[in-house]
PDB file of N, CA and C in Angstrom:
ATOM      1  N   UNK A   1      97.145 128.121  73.291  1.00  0.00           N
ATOM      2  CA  UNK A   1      95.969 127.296  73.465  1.00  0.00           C
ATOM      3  C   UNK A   1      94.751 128.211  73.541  1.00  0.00           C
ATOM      4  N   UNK A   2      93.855 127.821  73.265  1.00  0.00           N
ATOM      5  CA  UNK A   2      92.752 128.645  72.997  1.00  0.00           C
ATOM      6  C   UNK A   2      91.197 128.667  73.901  1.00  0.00           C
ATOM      7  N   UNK A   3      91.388 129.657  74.552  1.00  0.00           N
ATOM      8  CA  UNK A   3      89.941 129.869  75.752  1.00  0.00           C
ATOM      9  C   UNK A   3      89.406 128.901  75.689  1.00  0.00           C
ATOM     10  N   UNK A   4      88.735 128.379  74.527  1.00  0.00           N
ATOM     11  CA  UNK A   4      87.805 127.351  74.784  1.00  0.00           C
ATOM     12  C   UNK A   4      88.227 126.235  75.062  1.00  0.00           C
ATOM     13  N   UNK A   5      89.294 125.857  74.649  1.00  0.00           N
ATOM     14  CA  UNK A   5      90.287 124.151  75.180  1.00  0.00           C
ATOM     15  C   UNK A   5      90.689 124.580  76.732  1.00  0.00           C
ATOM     16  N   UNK A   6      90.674 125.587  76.836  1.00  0.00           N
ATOM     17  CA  UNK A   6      91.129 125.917  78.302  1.00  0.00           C
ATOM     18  C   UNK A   6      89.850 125.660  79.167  1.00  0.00           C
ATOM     19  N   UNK A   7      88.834 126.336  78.639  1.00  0.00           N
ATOM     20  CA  UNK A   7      87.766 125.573  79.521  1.00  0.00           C
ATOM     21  C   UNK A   7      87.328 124.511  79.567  1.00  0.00           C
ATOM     22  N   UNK A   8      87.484 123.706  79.055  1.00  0.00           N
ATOM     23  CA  UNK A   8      87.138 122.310  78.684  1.00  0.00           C
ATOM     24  C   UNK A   8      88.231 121.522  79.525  1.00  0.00           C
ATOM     25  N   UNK A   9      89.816 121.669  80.014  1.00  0.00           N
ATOM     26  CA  UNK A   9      90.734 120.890  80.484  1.00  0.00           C
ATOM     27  C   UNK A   9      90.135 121.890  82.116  1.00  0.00           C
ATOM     28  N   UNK A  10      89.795 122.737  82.014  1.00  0.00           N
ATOM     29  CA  UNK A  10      89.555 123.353  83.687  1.00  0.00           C
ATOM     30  C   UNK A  10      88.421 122.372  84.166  1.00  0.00           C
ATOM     31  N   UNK A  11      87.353 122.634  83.576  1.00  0.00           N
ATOM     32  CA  UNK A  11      86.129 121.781  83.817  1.00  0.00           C
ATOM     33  C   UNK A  11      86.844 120.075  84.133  1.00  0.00           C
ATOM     34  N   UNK A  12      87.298 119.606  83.198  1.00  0.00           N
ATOM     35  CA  UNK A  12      87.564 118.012  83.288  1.00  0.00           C
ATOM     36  C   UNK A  12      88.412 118.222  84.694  1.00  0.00           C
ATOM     37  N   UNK A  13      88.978 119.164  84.934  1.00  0.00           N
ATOM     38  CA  UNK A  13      89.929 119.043  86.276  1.00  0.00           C
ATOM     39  C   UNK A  13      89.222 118.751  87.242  1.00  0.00           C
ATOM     40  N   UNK A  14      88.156 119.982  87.514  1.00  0.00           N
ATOM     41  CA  UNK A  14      87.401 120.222  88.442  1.00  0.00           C
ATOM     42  C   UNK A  14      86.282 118.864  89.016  1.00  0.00           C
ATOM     43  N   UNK A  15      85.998 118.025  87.702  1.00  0.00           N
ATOM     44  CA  UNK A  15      85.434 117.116  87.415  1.00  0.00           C
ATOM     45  C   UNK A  15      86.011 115.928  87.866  1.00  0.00           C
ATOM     46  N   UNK A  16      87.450 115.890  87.815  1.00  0.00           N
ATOM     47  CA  UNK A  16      88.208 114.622  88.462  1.00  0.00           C
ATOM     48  C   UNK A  16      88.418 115.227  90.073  1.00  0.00           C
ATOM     49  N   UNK A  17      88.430 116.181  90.524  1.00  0.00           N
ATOM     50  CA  UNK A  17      88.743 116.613  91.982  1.00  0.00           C
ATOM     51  C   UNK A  17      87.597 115.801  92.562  1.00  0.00           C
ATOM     52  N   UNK A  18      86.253 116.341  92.108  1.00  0.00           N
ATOM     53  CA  UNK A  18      84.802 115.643  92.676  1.00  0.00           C
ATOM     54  C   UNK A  18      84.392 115.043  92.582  1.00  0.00           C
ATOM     55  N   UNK A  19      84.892 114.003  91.498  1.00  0.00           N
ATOM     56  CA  UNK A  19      83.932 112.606  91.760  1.00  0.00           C
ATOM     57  C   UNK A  19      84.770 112.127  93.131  1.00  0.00           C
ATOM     58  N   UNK A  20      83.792 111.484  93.861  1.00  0.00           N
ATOM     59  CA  UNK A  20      84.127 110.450  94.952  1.00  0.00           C
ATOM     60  C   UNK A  20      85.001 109.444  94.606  1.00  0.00           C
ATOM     61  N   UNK A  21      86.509 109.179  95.154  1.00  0.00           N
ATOM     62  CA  UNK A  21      87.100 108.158  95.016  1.00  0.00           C
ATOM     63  C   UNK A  21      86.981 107.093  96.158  1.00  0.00           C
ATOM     64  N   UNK A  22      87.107 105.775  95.713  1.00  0.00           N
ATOM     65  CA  UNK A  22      86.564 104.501  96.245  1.00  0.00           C
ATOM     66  C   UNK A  22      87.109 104.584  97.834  1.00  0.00           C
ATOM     67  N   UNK A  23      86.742 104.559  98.687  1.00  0.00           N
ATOM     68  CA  UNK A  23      87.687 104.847 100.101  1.00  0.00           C
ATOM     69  C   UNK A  23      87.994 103.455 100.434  1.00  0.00           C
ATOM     70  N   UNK A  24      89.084 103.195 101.223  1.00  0.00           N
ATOM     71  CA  UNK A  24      89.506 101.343 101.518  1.00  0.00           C
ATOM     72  C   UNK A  24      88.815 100.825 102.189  1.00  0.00           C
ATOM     73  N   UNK A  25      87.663 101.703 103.134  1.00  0.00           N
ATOM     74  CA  UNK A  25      86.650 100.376 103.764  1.00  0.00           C
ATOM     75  C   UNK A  25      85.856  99.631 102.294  1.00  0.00           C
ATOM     76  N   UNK A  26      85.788 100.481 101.193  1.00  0.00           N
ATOM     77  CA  UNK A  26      84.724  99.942 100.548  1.00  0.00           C
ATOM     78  C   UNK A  26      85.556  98.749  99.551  1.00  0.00           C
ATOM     79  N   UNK A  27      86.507  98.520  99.984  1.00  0.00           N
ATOM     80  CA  UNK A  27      87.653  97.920  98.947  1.00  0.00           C
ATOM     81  C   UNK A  27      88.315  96.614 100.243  1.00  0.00           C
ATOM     82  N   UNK A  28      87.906  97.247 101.292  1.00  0.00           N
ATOM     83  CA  UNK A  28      88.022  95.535 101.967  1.00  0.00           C
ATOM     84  C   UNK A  28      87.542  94.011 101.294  1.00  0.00           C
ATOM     85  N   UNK A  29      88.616  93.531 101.927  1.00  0.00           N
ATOM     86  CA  UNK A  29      87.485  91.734 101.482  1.00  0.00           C
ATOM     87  C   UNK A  29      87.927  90.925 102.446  1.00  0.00           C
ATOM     88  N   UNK A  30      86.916  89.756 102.622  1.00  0.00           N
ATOM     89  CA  UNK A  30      87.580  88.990 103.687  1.00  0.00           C
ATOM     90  C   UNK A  30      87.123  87.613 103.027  1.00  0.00           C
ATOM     91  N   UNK A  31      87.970  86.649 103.529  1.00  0.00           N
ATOM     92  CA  UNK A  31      87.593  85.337 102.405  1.00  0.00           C
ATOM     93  C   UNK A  31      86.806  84.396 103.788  1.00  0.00           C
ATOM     94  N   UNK A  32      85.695  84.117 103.602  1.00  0.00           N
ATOM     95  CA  UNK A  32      84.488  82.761 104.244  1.00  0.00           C
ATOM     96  C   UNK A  32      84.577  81.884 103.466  1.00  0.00           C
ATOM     97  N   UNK A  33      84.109  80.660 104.508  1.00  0.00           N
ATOM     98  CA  UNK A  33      83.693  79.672 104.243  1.00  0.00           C
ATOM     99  C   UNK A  33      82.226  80.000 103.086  1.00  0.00           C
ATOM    100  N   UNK A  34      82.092  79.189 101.800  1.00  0.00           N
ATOM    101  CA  UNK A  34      80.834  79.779 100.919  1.00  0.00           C
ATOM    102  C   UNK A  34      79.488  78.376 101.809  1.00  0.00           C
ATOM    103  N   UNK A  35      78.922  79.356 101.911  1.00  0.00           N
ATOM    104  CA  UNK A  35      77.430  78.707 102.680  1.00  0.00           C
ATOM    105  C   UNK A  35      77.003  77.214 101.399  1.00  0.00           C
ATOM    106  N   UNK A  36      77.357  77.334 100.414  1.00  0.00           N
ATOM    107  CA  UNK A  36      76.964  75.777  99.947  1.00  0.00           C
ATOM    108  C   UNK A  36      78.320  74.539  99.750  1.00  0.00           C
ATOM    109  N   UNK A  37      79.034  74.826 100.410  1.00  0.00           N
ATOM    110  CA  UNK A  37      80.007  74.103 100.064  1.00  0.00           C
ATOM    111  C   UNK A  37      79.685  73.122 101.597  1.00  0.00           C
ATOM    112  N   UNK A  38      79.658  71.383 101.390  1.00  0.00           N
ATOM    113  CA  UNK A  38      79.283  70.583 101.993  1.00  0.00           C
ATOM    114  C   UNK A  38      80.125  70.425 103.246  1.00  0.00           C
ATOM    115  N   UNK A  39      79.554  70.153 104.433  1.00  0.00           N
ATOM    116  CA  UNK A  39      80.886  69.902 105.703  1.00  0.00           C
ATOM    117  C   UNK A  39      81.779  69.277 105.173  1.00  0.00           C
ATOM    118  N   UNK A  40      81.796  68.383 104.940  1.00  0.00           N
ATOM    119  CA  UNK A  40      82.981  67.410 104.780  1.00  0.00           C
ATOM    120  C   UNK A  40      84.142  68.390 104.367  1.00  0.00           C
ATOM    121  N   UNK A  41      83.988  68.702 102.555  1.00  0.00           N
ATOM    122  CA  UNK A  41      84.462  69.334 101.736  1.00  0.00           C
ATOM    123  C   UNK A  41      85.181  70.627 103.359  1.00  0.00           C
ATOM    124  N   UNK A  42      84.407  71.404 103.618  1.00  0.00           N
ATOM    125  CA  UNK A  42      84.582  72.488 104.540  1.00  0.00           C
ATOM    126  C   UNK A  42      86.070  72.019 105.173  1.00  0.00           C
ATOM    127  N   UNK A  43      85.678  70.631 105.450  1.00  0.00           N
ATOM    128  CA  UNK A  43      86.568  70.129 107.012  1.00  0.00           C
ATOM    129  C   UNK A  43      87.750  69.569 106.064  1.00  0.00           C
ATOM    130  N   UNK A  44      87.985  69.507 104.781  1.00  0.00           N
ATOM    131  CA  UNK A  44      89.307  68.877 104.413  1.00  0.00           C
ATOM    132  C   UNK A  44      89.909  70.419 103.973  1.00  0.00           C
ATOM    133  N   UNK A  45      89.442  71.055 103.760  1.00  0.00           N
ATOM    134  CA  UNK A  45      89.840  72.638 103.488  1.00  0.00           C
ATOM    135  C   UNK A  45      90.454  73.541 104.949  1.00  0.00           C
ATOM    136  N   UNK A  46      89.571  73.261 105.946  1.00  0.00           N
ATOM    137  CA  UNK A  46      89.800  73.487 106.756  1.00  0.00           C
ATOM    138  C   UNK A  46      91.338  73.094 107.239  1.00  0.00           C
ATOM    139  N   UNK A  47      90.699  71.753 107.513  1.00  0.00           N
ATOM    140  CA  UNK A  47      92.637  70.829 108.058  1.00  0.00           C
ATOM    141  C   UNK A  47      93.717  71.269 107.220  1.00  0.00           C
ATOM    142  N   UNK A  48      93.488  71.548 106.190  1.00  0.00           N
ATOM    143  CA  UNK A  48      94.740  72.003 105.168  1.00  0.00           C
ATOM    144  C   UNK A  48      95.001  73.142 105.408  1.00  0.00           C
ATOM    145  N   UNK A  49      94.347  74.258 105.834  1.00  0.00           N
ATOM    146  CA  UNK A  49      94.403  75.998 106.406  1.00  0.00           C
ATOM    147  C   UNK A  49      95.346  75.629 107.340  1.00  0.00           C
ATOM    148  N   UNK A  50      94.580  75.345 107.940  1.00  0.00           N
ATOM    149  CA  UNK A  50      95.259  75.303 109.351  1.00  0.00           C
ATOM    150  C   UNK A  50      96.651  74.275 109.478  1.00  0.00           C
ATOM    151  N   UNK A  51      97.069  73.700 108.328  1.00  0.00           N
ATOM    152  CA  UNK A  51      98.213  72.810 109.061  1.00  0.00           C
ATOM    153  C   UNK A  51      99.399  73.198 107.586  1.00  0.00           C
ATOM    154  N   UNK A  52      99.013  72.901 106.331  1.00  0.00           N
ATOM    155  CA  UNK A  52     100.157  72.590 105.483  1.00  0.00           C
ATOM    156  C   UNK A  52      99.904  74.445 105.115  1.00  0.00           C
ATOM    157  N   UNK A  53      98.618  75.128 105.253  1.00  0.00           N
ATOM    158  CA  UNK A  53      98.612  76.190 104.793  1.00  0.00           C
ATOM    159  C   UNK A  53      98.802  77.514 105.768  1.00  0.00           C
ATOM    160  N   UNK A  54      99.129  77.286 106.985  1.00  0.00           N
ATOM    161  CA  UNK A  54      99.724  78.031 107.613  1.00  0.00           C
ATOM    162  C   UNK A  54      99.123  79.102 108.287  1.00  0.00           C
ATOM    163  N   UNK A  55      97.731  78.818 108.212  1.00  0.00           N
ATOM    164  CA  UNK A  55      97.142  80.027 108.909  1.00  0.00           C
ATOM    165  C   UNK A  55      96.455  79.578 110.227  1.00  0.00           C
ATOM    166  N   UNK A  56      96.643  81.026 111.096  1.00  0.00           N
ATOM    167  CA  UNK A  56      96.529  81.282 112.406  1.00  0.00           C
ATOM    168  C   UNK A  56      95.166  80.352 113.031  1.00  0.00           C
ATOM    169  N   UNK A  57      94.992  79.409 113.308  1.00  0.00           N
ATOM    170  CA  UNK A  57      94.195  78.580 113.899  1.00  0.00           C
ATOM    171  C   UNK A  57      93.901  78.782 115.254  1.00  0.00           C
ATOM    172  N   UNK A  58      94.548  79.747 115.755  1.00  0.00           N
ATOM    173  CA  UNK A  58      94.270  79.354 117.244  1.00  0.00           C
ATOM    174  C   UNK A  58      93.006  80.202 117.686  1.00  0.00           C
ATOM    175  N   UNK A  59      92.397  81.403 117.399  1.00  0.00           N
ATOM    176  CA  UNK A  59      91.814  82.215 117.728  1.00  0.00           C
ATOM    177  C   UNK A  59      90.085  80.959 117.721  1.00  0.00           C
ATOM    178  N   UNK A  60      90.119  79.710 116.806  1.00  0.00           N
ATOM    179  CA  UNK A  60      88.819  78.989 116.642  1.00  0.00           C
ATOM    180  C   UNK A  60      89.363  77.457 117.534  1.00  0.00           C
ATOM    181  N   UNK A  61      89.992  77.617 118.373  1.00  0.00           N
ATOM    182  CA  UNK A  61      90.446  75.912 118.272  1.00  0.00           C
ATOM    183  C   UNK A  61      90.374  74.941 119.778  1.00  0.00           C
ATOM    184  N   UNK A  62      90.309  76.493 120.945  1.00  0.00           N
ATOM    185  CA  UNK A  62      89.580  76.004 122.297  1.00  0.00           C
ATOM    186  C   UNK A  62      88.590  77.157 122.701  1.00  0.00           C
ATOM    187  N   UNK A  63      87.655  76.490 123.595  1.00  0.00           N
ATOM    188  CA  UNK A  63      86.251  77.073 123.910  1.00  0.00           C
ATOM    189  C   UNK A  63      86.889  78.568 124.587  1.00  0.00           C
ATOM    190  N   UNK A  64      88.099  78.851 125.121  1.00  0.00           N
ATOM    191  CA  UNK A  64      88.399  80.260 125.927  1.00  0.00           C
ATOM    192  C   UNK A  64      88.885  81.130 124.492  1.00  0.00           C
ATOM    193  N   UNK A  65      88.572  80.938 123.376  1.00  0.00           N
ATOM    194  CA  UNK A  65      89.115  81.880 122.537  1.00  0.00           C
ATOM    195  C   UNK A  65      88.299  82.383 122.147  1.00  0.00           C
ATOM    196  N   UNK A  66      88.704  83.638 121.516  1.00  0.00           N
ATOM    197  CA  UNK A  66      86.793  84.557 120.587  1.00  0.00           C
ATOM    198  C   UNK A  66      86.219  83.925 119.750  1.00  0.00           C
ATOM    199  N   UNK A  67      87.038  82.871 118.816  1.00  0.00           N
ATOM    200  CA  UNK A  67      86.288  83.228 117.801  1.00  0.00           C
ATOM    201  C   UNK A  67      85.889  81.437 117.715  1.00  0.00           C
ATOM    202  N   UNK A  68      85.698  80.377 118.814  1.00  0.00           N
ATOM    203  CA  UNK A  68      85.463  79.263 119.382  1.00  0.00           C
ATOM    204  C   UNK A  68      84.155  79.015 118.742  1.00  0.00           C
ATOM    205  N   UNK A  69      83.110  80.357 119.104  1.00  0.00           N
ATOM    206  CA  UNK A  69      81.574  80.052 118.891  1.00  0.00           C
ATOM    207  C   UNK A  69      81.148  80.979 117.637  1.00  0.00           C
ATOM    208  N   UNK A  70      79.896  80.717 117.145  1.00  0.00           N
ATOM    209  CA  UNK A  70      79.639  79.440 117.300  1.00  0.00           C
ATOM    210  C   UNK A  70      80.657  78.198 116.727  1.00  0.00           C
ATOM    211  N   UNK A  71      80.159  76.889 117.441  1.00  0.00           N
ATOM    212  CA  UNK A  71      81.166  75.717 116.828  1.00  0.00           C
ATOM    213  C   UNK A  71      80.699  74.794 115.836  1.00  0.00           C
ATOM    214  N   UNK A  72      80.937  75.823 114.759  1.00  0.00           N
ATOM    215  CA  UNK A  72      80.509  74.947 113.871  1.00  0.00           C
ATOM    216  C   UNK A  72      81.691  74.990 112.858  1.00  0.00           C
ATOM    217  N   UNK A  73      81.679  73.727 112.046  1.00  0.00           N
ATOM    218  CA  UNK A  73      82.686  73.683 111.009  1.00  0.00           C
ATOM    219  C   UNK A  73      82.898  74.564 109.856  1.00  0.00           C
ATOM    220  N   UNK A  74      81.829  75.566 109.656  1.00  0.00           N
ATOM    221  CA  UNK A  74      81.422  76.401 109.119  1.00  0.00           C
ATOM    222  C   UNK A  74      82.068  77.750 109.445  1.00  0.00           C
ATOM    223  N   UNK A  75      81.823  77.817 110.624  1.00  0.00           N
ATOM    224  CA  UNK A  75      82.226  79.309 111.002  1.00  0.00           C
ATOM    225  C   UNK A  75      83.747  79.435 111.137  1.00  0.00           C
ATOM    226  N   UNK A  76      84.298  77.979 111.613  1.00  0.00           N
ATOM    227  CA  UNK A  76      86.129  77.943 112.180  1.00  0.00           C
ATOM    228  C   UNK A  76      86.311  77.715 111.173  1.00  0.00           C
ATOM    229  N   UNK A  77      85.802  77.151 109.745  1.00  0.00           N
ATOM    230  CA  UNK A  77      86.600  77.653 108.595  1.00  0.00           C
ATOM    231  C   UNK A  77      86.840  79.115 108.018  1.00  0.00           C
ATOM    232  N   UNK A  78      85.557  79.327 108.056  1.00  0.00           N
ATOM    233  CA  UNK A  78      85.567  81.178 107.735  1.00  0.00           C
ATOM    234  C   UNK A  78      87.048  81.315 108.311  1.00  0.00           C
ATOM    235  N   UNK A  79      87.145  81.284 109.476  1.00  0.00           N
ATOM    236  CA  UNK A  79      88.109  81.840 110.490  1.00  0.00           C
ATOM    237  C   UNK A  79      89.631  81.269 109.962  1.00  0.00           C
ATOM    238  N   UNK A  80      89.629  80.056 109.775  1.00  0.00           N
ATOM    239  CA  UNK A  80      90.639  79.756 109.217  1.00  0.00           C
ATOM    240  C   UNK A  80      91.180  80.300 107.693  1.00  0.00           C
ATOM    241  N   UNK A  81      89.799  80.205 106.621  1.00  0.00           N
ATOM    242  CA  UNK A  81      90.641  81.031 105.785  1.00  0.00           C
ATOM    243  C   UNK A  81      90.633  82.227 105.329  1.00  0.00           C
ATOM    244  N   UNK A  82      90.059  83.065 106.489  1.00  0.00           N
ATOM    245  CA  UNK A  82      90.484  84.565 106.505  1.00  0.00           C
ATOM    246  C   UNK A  82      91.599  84.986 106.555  1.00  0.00           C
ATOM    247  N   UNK A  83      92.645  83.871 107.731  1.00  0.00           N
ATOM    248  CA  UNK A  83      93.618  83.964 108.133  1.00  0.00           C
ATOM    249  C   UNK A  83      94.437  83.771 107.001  1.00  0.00           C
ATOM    250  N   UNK A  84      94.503  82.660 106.261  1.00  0.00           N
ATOM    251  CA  UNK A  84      95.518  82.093 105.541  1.00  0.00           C
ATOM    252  C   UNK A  84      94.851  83.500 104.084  1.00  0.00           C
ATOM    253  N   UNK A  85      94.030  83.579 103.996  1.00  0.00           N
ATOM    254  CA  UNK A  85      93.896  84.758 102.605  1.00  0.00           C
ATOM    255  C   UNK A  85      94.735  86.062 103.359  1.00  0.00           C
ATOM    256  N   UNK A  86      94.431  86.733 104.356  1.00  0.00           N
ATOM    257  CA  UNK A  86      94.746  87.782 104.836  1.00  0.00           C
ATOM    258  C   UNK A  86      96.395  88.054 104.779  1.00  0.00           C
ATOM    259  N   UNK A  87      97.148  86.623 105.280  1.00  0.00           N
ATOM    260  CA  UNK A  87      98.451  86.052 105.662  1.00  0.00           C
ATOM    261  C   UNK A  87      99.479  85.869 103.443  1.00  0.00           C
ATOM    262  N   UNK A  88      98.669  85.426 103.155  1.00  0.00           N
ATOM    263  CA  UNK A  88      99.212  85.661 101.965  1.00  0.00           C
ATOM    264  C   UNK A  88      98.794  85.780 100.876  1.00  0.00           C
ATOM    265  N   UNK A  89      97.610  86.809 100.468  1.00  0.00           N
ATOM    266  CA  UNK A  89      96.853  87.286  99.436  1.00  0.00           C
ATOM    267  C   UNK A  89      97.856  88.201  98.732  1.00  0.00           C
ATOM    268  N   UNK A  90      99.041  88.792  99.283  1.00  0.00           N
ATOM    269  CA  UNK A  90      99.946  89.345  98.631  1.00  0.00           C
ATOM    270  C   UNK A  90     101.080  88.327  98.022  1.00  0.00           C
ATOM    271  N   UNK A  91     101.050  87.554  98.099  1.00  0.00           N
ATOM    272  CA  UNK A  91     102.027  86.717  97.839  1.00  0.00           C
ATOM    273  C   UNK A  91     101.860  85.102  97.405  1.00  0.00           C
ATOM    274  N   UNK A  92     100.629  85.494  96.846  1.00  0.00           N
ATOM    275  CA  UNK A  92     100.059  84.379  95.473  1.00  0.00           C
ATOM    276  C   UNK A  92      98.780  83.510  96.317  1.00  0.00           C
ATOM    277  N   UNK A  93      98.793  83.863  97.199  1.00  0.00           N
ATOM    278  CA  UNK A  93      97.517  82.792  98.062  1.00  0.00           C
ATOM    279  C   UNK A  93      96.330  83.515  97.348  1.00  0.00           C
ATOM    280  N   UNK A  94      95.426  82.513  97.684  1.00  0.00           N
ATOM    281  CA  UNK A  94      93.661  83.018  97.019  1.00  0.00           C
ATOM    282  C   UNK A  94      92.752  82.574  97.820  1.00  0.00           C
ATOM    283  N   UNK A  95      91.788  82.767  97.664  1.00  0.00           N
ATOM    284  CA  UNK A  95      90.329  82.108  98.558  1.00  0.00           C
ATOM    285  C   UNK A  95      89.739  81.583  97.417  1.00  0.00           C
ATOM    286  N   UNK A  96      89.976  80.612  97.592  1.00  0.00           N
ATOM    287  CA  UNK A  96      89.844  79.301  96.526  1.00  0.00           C
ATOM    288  C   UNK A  96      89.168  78.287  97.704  1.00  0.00           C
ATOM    289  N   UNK A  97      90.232  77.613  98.189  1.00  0.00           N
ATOM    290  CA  UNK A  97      89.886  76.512  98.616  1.00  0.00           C
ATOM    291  C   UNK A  97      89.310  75.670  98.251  1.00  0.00           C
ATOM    292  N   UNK A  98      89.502  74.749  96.859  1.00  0.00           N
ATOM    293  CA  UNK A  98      88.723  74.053  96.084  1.00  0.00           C
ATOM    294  C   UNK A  98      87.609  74.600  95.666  1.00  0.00           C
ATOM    295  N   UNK A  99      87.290  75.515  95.458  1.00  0.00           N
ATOM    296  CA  UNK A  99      85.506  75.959  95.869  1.00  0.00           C
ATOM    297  C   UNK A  99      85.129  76.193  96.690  1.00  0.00           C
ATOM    298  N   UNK A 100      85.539  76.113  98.149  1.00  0.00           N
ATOM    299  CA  UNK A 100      84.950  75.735  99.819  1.00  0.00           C
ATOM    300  C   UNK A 100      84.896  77.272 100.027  1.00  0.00           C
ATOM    301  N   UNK A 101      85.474  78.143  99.584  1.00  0.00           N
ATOM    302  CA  UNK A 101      85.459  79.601  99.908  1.00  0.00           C
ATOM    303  C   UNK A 101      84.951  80.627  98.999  1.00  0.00           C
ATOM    304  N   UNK A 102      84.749  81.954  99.630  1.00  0.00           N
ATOM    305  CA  UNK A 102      83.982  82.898  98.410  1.00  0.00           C
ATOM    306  C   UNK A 102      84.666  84.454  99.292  1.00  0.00           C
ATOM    307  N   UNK A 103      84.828  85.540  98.298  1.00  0.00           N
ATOM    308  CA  UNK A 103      85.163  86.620  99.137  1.00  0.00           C
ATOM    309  C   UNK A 103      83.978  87.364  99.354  1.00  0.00           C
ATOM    310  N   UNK A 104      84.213  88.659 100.707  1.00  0.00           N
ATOM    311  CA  UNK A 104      82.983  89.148 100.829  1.00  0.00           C
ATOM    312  C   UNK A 104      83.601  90.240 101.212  1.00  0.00           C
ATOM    313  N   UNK A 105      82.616  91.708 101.328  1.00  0.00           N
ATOM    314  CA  UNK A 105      83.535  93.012 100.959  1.00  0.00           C
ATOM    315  C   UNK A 105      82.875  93.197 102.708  1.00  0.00           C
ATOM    316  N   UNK A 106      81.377  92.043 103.189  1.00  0.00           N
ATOM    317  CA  UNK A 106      81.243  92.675 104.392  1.00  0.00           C
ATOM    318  C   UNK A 106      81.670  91.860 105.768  1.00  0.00           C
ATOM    319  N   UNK A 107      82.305  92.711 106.568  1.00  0.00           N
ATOM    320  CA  UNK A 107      83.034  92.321 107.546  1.00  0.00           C
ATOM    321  C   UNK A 107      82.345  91.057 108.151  1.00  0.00           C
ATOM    322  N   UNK A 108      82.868  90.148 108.224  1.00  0.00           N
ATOM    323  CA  UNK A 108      82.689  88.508 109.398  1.00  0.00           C
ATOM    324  C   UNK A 108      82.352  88.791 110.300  1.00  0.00           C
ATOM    325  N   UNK A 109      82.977  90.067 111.011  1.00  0.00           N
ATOM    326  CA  UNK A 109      83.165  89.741 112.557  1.00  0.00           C
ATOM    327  C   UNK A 109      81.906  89.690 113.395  1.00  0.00           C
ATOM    328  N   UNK A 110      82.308  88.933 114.817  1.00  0.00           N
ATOM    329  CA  UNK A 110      81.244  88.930 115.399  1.00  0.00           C
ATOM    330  C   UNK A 110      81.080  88.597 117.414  1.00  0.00           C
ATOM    331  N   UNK A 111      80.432  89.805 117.618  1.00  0.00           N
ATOM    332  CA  UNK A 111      80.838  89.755 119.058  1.00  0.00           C
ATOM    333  C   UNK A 111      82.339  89.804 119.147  1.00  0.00           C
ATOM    334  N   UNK A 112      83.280  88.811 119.654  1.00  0.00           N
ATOM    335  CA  UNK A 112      84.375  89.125 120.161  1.00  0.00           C
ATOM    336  C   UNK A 112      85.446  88.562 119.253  1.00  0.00           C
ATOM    337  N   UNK A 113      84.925  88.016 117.913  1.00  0.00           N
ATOM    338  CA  UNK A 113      85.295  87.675 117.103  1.00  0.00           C
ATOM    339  C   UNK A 113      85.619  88.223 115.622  1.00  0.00           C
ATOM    340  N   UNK A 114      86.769  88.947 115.964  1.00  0.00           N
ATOM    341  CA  UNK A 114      87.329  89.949 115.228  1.00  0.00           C
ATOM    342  C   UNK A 114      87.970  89.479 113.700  1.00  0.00           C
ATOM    343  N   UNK A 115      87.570  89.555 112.967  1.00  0.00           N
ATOM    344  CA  UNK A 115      88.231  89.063 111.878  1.00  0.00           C
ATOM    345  C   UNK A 115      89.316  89.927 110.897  1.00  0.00           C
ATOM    346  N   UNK A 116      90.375  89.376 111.114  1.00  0.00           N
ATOM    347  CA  UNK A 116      91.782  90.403 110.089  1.00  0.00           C
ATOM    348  C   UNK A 116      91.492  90.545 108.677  1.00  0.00           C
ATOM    349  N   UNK A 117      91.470  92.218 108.951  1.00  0.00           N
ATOM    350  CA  UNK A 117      92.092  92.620 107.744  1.00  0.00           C
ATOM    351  C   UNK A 117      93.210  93.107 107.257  1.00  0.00           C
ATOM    352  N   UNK A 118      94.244  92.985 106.409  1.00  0.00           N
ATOM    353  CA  UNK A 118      95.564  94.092 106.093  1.00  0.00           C
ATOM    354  C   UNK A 118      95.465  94.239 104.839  1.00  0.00           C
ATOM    355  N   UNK A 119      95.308  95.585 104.625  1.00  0.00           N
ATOM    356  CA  UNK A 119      95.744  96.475 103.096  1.00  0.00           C
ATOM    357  C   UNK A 119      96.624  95.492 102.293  1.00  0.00           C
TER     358      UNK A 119
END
């Protein structure tokens, strides 16, 4: 092989060592409630998270839990289908929710209201 192809595959090396690769905070997502999707709509998405779709409801569902406030139908959906995306985004679930949901790369959480993430 010849000096000059040699410098050219050294360089490209050196070149893939240093670019910055994507680190996993920047590759998080968490699935919300989408800010135009109507209560109603919210609240039949919601009831379905939380009952036929299997995700963790309890952390939004009495006033002694974190993630209770604020109480709006809005926010305990977020909460609800963070859960149910988080719970089975590996295993064919989506943040869909008719439309009622949207993903977001920046964290929900708030005050004592911790929102899951898993790789």
């Amino acid at each position: 092989m010849s000096a000059f192809l040699m410098r050219i595959l050294l360089a490209l090396l050196v070149l893939a060592l240093t670019i910055p690769q994507q680190s996993e905070a920047e590759s998080e997502q968490w699935c919300i409630a989408d800010e135009q999707t109507p209560d109603d709509e919210l609240q039949a998405a919601l009831d379905w998270a939380c009952s036929k779709g299997g995700a963790d409801c309890s952390k939004m569902q009495q006033q002694d839990q974190p993630c209770f406030l604020p109480n709006t139908i809005r926010d305990h959906a977020s909460v609800a289908f963070n859960s149910y995306y988080q719970t089975y985004k590996h295993k064919g679930g989506s943040c869909y929710f008719k439309g009622a949901a949207m993903i977001t790369e920046l964290d929900p959480s708030h005050g004592s209201c911790q929102y899951e993430y898993k790789p």
